[in-house]
Every structure is written in C-alpha cells, then in structure tokens.
PDB file of N, CA and C in Angstrom:
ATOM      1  N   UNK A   1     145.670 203.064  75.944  1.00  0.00           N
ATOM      2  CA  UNK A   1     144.399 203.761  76.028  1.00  0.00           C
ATOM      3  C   UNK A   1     144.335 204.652  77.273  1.00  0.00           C
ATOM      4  N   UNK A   2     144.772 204.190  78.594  1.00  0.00           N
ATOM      5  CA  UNK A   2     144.732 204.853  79.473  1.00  0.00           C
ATOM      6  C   UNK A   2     145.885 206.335  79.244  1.00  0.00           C
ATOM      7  N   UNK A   3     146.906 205.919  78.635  1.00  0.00           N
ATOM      8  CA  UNK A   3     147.472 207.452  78.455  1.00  0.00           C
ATOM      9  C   UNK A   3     147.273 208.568  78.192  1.00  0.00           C
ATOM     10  N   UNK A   4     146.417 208.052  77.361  1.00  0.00           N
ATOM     11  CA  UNK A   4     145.563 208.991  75.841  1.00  0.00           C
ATOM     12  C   UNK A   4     144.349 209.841  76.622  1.00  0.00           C
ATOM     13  N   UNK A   5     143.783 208.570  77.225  1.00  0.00           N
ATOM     14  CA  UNK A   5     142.684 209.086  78.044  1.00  0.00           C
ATOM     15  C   UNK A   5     142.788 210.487  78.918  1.00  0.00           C
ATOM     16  N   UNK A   6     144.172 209.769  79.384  1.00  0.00           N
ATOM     17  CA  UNK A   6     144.558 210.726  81.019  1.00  0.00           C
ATOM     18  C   UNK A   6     144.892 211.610  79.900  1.00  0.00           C
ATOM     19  N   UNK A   7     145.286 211.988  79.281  1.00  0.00           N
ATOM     20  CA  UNK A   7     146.587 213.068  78.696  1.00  0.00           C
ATOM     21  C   UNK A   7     145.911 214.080  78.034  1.00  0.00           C
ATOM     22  N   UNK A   8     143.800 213.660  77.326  1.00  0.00           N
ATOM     23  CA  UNK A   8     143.132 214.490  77.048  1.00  0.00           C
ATOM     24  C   UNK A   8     142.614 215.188  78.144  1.00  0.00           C
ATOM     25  N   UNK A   9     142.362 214.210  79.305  1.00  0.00           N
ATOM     26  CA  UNK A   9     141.786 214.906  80.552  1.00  0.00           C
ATOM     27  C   UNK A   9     142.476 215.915  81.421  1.00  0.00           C
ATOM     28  N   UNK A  10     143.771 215.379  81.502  1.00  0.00           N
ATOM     29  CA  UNK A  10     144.238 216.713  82.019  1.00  0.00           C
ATOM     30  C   UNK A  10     144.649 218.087  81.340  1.00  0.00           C
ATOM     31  N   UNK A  11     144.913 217.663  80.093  1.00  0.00           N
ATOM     32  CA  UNK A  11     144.502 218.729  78.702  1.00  0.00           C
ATOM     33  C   UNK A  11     142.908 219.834  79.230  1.00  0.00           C
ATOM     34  N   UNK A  12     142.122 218.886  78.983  1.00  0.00           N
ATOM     35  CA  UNK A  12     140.683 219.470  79.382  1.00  0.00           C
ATOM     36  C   UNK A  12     140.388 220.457  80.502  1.00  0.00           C
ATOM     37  N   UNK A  13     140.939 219.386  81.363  1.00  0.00           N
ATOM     38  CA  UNK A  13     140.512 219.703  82.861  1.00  0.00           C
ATOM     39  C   UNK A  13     141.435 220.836  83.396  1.00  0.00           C
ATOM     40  N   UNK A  14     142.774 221.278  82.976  1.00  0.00           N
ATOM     41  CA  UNK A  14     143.511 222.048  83.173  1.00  0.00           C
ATOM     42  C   UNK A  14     143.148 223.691  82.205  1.00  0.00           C
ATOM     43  N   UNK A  15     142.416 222.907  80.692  1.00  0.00           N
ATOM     44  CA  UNK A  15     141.924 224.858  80.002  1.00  0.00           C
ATOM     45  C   UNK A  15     140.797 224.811  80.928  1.00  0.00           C
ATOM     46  N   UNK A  16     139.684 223.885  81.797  1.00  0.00           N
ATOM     47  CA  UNK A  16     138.516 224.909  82.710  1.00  0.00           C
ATOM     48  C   UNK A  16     138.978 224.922  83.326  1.00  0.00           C
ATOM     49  N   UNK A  17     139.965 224.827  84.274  1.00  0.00           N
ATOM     50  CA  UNK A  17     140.122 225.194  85.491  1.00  0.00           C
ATOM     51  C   UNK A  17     141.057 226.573  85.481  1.00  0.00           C
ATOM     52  N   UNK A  18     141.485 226.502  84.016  1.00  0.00           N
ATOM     53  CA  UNK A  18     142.999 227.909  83.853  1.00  0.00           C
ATOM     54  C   UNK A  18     141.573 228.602  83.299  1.00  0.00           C
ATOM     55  N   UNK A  19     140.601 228.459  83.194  1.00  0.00           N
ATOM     56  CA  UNK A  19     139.669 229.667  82.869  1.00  0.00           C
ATOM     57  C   UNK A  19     139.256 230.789  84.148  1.00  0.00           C
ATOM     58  N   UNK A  20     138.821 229.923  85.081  1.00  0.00           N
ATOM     59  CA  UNK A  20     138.128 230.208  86.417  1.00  0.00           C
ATOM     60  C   UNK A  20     139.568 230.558  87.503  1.00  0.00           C
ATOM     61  N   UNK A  21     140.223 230.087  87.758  1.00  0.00           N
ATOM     62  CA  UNK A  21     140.955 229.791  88.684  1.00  0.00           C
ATOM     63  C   UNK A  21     142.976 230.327  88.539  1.00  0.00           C
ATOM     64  N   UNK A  22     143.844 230.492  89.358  1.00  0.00           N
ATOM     65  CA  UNK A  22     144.815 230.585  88.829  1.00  0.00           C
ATOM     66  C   UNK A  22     145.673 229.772  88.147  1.00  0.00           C
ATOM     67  N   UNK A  23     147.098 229.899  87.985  1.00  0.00           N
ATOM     68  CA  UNK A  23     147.759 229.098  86.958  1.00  0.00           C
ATOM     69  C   UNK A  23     147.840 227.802  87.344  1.00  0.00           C
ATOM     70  N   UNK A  24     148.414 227.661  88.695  1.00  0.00           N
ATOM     71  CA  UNK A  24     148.808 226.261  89.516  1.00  0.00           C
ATOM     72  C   UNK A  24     147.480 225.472  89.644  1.00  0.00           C
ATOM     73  N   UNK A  25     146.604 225.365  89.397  1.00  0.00           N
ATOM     74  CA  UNK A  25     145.561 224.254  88.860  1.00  0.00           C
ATOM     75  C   UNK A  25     145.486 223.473  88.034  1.00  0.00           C
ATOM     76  N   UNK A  26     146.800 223.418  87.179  1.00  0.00           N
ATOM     77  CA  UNK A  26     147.009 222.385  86.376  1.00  0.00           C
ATOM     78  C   UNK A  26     147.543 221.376  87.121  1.00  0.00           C
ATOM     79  N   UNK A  27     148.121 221.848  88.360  1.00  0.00           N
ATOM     80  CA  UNK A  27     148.874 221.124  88.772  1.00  0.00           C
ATOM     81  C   UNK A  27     147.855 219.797  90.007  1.00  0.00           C
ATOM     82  N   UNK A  28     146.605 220.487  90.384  1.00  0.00           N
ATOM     83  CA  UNK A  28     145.587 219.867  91.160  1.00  0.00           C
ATOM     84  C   UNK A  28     144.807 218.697  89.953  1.00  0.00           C
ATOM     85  N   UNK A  29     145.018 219.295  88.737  1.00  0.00           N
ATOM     86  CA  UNK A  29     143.960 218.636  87.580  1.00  0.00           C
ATOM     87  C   UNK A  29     144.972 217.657  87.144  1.00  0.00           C
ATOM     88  N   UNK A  30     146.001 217.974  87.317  1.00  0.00           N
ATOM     89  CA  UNK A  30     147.267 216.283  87.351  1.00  0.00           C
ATOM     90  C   UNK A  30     147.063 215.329  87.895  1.00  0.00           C
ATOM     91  N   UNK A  31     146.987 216.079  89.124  1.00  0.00           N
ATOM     92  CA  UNK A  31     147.506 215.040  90.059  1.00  0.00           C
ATOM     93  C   UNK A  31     145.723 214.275  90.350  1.00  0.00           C
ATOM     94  N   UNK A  32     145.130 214.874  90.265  1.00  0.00           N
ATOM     95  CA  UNK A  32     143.589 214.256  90.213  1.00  0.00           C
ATOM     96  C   UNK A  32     143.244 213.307  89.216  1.00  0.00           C
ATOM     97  N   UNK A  33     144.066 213.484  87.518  1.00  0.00           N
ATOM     98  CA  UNK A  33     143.923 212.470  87.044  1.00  0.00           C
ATOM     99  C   UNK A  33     144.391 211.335  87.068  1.00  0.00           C
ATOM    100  N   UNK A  34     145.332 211.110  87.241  1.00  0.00           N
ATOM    101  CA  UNK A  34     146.254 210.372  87.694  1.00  0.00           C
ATOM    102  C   UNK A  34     145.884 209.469  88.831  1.00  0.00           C
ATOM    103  N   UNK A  35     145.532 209.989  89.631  1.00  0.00           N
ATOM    104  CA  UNK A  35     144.902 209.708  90.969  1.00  0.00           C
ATOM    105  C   UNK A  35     143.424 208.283  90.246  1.00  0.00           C
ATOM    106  N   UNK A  36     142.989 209.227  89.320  1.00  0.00           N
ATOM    107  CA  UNK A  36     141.820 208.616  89.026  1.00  0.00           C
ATOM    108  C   UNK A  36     141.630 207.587  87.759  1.00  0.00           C
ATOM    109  N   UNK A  37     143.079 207.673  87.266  1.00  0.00           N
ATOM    110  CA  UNK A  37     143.569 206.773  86.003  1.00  0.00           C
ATOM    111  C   UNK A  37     145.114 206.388  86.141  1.00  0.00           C
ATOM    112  N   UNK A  38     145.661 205.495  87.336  1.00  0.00           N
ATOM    113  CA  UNK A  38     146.754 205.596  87.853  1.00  0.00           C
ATOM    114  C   UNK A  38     147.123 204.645  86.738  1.00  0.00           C
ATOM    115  N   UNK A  39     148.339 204.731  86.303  1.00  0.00           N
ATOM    116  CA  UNK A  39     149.478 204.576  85.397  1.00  0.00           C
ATOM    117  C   UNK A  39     151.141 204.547  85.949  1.00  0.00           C
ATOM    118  N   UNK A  40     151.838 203.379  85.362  1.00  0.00           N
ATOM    119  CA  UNK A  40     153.347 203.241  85.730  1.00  0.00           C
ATOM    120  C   UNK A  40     154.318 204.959  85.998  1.00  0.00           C
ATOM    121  N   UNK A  41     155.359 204.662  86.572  1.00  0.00           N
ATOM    122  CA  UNK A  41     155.518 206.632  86.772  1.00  0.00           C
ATOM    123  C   UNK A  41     155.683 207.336  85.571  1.00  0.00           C
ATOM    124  N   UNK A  42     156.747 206.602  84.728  1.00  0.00           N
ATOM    125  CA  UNK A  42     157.072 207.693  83.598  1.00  0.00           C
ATOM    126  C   UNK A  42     155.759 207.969  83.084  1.00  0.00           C
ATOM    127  N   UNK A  43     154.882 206.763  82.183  1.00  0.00           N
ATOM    128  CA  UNK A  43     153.610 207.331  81.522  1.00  0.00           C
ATOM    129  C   UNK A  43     153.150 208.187  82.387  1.00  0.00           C
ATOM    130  N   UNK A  44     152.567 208.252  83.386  1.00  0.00           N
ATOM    131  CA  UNK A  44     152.083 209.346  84.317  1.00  0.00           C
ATOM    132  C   UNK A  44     152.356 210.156  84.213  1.00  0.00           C
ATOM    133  N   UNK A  45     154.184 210.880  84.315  1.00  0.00           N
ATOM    134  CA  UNK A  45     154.526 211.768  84.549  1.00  0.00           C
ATOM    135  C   UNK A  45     154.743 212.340  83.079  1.00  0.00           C
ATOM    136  N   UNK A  46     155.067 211.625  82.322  1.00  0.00           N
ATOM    137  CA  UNK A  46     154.800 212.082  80.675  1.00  0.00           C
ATOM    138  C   UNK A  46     153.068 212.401  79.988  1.00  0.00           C
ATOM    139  N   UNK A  47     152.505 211.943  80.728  1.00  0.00           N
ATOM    140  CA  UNK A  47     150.913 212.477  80.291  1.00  0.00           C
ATOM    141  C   UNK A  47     150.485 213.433  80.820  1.00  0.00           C
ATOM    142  N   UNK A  48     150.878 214.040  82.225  1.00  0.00           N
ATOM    143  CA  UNK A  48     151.150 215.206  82.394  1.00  0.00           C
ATOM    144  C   UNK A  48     151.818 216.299  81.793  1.00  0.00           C
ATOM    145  N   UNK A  49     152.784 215.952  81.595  1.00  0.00           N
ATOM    146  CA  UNK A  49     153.924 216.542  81.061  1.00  0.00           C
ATOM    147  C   UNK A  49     153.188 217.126  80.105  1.00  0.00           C
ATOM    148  N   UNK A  50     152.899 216.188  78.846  1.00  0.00           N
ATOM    149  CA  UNK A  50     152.664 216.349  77.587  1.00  0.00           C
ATOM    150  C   UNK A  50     151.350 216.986  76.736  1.00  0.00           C
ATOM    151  N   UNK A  51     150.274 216.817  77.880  1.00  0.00           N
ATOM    152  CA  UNK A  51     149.048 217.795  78.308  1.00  0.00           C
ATOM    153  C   UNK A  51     149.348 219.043  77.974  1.00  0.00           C
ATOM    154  N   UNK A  52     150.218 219.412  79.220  1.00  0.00           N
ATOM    155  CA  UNK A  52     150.196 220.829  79.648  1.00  0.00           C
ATOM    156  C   UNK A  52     151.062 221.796  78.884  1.00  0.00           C
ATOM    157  N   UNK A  53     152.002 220.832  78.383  1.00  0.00           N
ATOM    158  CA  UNK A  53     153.079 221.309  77.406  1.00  0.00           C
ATOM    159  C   UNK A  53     152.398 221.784  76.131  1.00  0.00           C
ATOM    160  N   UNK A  54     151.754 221.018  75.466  1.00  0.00           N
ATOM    161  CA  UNK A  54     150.735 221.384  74.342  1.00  0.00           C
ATOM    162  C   UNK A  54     149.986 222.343  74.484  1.00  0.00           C
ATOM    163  N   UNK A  55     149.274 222.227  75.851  1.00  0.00           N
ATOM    164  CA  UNK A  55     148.069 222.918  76.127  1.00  0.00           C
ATOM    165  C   UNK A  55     148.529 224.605  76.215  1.00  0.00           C
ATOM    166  N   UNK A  56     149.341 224.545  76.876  1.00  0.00           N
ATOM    167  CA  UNK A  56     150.330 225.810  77.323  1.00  0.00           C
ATOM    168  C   UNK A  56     150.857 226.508  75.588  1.00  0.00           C
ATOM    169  N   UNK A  57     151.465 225.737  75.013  1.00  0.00           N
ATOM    170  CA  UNK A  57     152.185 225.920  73.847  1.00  0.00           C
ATOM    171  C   UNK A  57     151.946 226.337  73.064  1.00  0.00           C
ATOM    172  N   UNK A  58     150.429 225.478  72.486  1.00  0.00           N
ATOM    173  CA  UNK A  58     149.393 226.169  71.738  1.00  0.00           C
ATOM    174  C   UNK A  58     148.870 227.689  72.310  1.00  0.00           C
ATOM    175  N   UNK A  59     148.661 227.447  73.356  1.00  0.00           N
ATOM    176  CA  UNK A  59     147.421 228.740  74.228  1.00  0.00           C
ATOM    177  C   UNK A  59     148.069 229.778  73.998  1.00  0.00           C
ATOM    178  N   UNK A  60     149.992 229.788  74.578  1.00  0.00           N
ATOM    179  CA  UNK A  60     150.394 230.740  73.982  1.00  0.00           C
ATOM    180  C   UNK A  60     150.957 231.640  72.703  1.00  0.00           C
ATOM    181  N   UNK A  61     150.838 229.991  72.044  1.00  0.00           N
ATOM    182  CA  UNK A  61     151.166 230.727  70.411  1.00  0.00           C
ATOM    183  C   UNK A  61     150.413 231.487  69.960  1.00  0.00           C
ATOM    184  N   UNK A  62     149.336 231.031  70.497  1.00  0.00           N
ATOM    185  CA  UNK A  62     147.736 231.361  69.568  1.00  0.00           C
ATOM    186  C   UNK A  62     147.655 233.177  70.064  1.00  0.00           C
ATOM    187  N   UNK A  63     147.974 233.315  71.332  1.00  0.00           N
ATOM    188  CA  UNK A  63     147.969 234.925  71.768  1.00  0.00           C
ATOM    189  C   UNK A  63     148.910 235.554  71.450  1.00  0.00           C
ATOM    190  N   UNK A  64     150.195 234.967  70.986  1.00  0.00           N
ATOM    191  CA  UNK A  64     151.210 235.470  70.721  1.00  0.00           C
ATOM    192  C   UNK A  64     151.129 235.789  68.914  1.00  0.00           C
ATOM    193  N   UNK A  65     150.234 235.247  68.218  1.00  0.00           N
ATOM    194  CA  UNK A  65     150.061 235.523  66.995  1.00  0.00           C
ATOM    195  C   UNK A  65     149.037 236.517  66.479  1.00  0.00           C
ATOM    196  N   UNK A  66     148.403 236.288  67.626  1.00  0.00           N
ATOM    197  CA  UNK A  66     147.012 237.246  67.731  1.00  0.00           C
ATOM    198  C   UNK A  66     147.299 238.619  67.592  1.00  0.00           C
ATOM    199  N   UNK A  67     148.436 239.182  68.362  1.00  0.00           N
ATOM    200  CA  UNK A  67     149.021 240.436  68.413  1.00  0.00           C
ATOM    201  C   UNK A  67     150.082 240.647  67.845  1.00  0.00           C
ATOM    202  N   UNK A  68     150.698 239.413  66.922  1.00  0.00           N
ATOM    203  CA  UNK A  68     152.042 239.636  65.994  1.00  0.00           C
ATOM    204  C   UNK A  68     153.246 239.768  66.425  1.00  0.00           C
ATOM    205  N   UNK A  69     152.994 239.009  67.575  1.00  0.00           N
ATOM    206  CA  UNK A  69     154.274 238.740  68.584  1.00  0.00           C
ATOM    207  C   UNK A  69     154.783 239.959  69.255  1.00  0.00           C
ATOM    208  N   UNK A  70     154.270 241.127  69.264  1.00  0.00           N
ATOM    209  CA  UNK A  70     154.779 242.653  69.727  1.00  0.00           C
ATOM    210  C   UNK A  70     155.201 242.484  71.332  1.00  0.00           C
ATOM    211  N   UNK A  71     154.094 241.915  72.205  1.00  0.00           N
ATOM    212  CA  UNK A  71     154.722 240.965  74.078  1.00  0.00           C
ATOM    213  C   UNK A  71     155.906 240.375  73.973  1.00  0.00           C
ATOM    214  N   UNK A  72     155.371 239.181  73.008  1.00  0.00           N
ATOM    215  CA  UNK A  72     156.494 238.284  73.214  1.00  0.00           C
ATOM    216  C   UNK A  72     157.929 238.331  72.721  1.00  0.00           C
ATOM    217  N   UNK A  73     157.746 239.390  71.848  1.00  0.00           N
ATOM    218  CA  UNK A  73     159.377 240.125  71.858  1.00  0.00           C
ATOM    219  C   UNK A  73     160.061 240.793  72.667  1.00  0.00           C
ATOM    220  N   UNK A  74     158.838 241.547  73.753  1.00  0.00           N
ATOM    221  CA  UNK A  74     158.922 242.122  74.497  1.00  0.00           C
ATOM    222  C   UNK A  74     159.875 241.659  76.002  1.00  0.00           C
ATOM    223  N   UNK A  75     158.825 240.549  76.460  1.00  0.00           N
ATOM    224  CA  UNK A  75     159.399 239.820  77.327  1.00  0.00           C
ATOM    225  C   UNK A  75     160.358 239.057  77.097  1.00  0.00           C
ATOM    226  N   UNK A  76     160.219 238.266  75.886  1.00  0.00           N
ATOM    227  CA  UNK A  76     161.789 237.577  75.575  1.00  0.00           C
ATOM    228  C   UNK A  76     162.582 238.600  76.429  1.00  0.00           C
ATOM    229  N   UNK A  77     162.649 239.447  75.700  1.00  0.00           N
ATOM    230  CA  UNK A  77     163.956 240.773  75.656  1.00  0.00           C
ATOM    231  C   UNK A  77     164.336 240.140  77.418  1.00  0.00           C
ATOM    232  N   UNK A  78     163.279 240.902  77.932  1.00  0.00           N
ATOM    233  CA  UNK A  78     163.449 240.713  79.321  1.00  0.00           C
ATOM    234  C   UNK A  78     163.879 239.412  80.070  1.00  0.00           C
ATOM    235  N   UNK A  79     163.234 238.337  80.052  1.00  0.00           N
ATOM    236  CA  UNK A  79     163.384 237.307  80.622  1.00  0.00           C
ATOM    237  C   UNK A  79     164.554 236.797  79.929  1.00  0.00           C
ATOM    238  N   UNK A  80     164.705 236.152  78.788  1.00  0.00           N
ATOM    239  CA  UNK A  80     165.662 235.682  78.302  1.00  0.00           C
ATOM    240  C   UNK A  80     166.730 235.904  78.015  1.00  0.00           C
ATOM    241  N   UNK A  81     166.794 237.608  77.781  1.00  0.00           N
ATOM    242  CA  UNK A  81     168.100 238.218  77.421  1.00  0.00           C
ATOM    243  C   UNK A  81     168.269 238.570  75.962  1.00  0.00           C
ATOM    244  N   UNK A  82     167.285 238.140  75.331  1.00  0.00           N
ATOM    245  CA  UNK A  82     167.516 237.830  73.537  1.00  0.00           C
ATOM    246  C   UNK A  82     165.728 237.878  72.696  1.00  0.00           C
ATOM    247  N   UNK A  83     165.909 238.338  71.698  1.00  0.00           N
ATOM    248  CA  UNK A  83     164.731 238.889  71.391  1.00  0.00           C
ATOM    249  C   UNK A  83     164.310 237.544  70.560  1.00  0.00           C
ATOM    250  N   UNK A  84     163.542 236.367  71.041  1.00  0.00           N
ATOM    251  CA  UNK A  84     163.414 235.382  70.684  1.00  0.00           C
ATOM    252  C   UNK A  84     161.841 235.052  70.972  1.00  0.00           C
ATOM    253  N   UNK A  85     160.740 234.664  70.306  1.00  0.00           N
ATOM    254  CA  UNK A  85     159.200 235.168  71.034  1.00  0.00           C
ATOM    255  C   UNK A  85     159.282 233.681  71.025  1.00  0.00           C
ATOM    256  N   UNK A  86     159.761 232.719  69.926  1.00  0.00           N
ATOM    257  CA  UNK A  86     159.533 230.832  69.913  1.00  0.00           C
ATOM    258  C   UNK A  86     160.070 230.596  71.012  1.00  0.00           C
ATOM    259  N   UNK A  87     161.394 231.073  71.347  1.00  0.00           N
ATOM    260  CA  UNK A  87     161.489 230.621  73.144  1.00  0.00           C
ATOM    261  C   UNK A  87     160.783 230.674  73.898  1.00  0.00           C
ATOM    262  N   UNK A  88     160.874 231.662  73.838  1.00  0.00           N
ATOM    263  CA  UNK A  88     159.940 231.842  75.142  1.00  0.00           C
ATOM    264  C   UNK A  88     158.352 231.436  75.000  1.00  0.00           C
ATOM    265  N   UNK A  89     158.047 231.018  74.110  1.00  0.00           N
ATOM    266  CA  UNK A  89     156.609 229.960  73.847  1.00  0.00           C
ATOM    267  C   UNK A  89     156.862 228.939  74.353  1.00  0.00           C
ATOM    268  N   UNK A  90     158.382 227.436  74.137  1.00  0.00           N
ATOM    269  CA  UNK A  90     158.681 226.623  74.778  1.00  0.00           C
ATOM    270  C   UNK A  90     159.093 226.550  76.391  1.00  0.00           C
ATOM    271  N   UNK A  91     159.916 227.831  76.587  1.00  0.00           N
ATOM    272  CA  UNK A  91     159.979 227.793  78.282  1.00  0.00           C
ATOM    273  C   UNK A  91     158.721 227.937  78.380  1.00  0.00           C
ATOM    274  N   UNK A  92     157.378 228.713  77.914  1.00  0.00           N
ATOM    275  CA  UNK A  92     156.172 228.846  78.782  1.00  0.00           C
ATOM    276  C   UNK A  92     155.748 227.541  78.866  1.00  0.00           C
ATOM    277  N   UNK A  93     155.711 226.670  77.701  1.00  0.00           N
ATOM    278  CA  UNK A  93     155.291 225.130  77.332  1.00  0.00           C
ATOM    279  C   UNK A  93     155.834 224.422  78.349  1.00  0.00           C
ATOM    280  N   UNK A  94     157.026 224.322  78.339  1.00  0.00           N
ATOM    281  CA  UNK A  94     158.375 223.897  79.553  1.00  0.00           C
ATOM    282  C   UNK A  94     157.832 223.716  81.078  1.00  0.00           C
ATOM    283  N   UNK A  95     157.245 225.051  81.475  1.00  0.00           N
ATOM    284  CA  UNK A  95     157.468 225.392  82.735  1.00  0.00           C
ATOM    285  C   UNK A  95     156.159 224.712  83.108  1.00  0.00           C
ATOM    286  N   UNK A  96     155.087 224.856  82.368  1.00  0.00           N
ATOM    287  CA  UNK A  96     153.601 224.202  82.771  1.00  0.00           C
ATOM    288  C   UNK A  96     154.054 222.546  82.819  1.00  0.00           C
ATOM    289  N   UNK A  97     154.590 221.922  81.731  1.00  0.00           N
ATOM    290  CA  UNK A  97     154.771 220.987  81.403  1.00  0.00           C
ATOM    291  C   UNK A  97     155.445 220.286  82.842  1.00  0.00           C
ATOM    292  N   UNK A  98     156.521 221.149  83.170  1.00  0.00           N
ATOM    293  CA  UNK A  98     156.942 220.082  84.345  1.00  0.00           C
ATOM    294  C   UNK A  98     156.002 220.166  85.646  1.00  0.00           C
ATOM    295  N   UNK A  99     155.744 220.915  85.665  1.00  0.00           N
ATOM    296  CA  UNK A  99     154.608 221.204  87.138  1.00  0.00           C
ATOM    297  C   UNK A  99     153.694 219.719  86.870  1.00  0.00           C
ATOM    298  N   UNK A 100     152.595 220.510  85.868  1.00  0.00           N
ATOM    299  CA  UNK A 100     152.244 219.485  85.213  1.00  0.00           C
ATOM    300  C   UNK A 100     152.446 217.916  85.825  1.00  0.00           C
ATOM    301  N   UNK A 101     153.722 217.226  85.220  1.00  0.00           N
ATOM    302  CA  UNK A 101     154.140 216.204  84.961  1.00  0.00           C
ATOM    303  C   UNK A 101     154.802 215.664  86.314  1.00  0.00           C
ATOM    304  N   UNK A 102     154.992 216.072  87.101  1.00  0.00           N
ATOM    305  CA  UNK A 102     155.676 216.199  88.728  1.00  0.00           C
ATOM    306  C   UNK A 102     153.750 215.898  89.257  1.00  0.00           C
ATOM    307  N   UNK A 103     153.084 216.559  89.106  1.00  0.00           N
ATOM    308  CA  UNK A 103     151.545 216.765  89.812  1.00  0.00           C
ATOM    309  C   UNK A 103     150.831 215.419  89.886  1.00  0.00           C
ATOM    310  N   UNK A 104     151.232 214.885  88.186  1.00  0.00           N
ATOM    311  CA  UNK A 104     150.704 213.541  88.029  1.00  0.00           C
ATOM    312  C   UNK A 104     151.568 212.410  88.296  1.00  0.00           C
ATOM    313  N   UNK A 105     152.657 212.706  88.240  1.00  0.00           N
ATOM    314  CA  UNK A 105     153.738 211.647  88.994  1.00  0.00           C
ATOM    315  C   UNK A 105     153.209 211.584  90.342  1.00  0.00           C
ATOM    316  N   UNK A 106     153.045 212.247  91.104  1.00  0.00           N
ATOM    317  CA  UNK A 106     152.470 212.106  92.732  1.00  0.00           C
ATOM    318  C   UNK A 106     151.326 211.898  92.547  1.00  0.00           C
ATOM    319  N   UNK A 107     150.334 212.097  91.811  1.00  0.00           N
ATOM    320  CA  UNK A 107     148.886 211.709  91.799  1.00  0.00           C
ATOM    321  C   UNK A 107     148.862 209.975  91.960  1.00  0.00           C
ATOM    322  N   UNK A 108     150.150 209.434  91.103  1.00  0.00           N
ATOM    323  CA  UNK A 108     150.109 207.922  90.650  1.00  0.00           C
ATOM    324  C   UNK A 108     151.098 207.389  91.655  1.00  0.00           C
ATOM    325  N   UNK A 109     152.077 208.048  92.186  1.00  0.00           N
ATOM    326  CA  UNK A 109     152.008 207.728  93.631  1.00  0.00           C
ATOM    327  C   UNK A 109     151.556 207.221  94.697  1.00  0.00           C
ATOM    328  N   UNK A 110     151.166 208.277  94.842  1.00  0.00           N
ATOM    329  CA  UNK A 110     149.449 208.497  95.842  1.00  0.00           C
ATOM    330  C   UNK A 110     148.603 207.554  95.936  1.00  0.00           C
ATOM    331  N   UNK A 111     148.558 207.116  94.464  1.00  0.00           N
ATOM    332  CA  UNK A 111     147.393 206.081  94.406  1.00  0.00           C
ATOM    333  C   UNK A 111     147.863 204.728  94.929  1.00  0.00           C
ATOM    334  N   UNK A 112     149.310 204.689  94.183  1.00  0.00           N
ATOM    335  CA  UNK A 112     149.670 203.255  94.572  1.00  0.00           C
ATOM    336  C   UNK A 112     149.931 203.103  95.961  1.00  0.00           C
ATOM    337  N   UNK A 113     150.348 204.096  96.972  1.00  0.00           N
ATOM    338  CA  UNK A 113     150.816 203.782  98.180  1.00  0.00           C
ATOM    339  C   UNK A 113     149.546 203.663  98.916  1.00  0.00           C
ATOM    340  N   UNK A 114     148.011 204.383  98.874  1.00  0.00           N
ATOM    341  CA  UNK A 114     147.129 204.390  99.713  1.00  0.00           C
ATOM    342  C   UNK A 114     146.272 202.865  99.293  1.00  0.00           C
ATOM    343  N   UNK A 115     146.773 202.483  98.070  1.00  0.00           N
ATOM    344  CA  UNK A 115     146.054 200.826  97.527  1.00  0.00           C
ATOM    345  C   UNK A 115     146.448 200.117  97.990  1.00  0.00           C
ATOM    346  N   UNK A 116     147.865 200.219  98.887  1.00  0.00           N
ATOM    347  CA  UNK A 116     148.539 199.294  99.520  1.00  0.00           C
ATOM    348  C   UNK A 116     148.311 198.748 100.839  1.00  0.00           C
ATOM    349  N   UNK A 117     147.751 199.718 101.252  1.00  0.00           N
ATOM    350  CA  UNK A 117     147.319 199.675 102.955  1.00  0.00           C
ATOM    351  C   UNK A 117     146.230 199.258 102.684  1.00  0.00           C
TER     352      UNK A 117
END
C-alpha cells in the first residue's frame, strides 16, 4: 500500500510542480515523498523511478501525437543519430525516471539516518 501510495504522489506532485516550476522538481517531489512515506531502498527508489517514468512517458507521447510526431523525428535525428520518435519517448521516460528514482532513494535515506539519532 505504501508503494502505490508514494508512486501516485510523486506521479501527482511532480505534473504540479512540472506545471509551475522547472524540470528538476521531480526530483524535490521524490525525495519529499519518500521522506514522508519512507520505504526499504529498492521500493523507494523504484516508486520513484516508476512515477516519473510513466508520468514523463505518457506526457510525452501524448505531445508527440498531438503534432504527429513531426519534433520527435526531428530531435531523434539529432540526439540519437536515427530517426526513431519511440526512443526517444523512452530515453525522455528514462532520464526523468532515474533522477526521479535516485531523489527518492535519498529521501528514504534521509529519513532513516535522521530517525536514528
């Protein structure tokens, strides 16, 4: 239950804060949940992970379909080397995902080392 919990919240808490604010706030809305629903490391760092990965994945499919992939062929080209737009949807998924998942790994950290003292 607590996974699920954390894994909608930082889902949540990461699309308002990517509304208002820049990208790396997923990474404050990790580590805050976590902090506030501390969990063993992997679950932690996989409910992060798996948040942002979705959250990211979807967000960008959904814009990337919106316009018929015309960007994301674009940038593939560029970034990847290869005119691939599903890649480069998963590296975008990828790249949030580990921030992400690193943010809430130290959030649950955090928690356990300052509970200790």
């Amino acid at each position: 239950m607590k996974f699920i919990s954390s894994l909608l919240l930082i889902a949540i808490l990461s699309y308002v804060l990517g509304l208002f604010l820049p990208w790396w706030t997923i990474a404050i809305a990790a580590f805050v949940v976590c902090w506030l629903i501390p969990q063993k490391g992997f679950a932690s760092f996989l409910s992060g992970f798996l948040a942002v990965f979705l959250l990211w994945g979807i967000m960008s499919y959904m814009i990337s379909a919106a316009n018929h992939d015309i960007l994301a062929h674009r940038i593939s080209e560029l970034l990847l080397k290869k005119d691939n737009p599903t890649m480069l949807i998963l590296v975008t998924g990828l790249i949030g995902g580990v921030v992400a998942g690193f943010a809430a790994l130290s959030g649950s950290f955090a928690h356990k080392k300052l509970r200790r003292r």
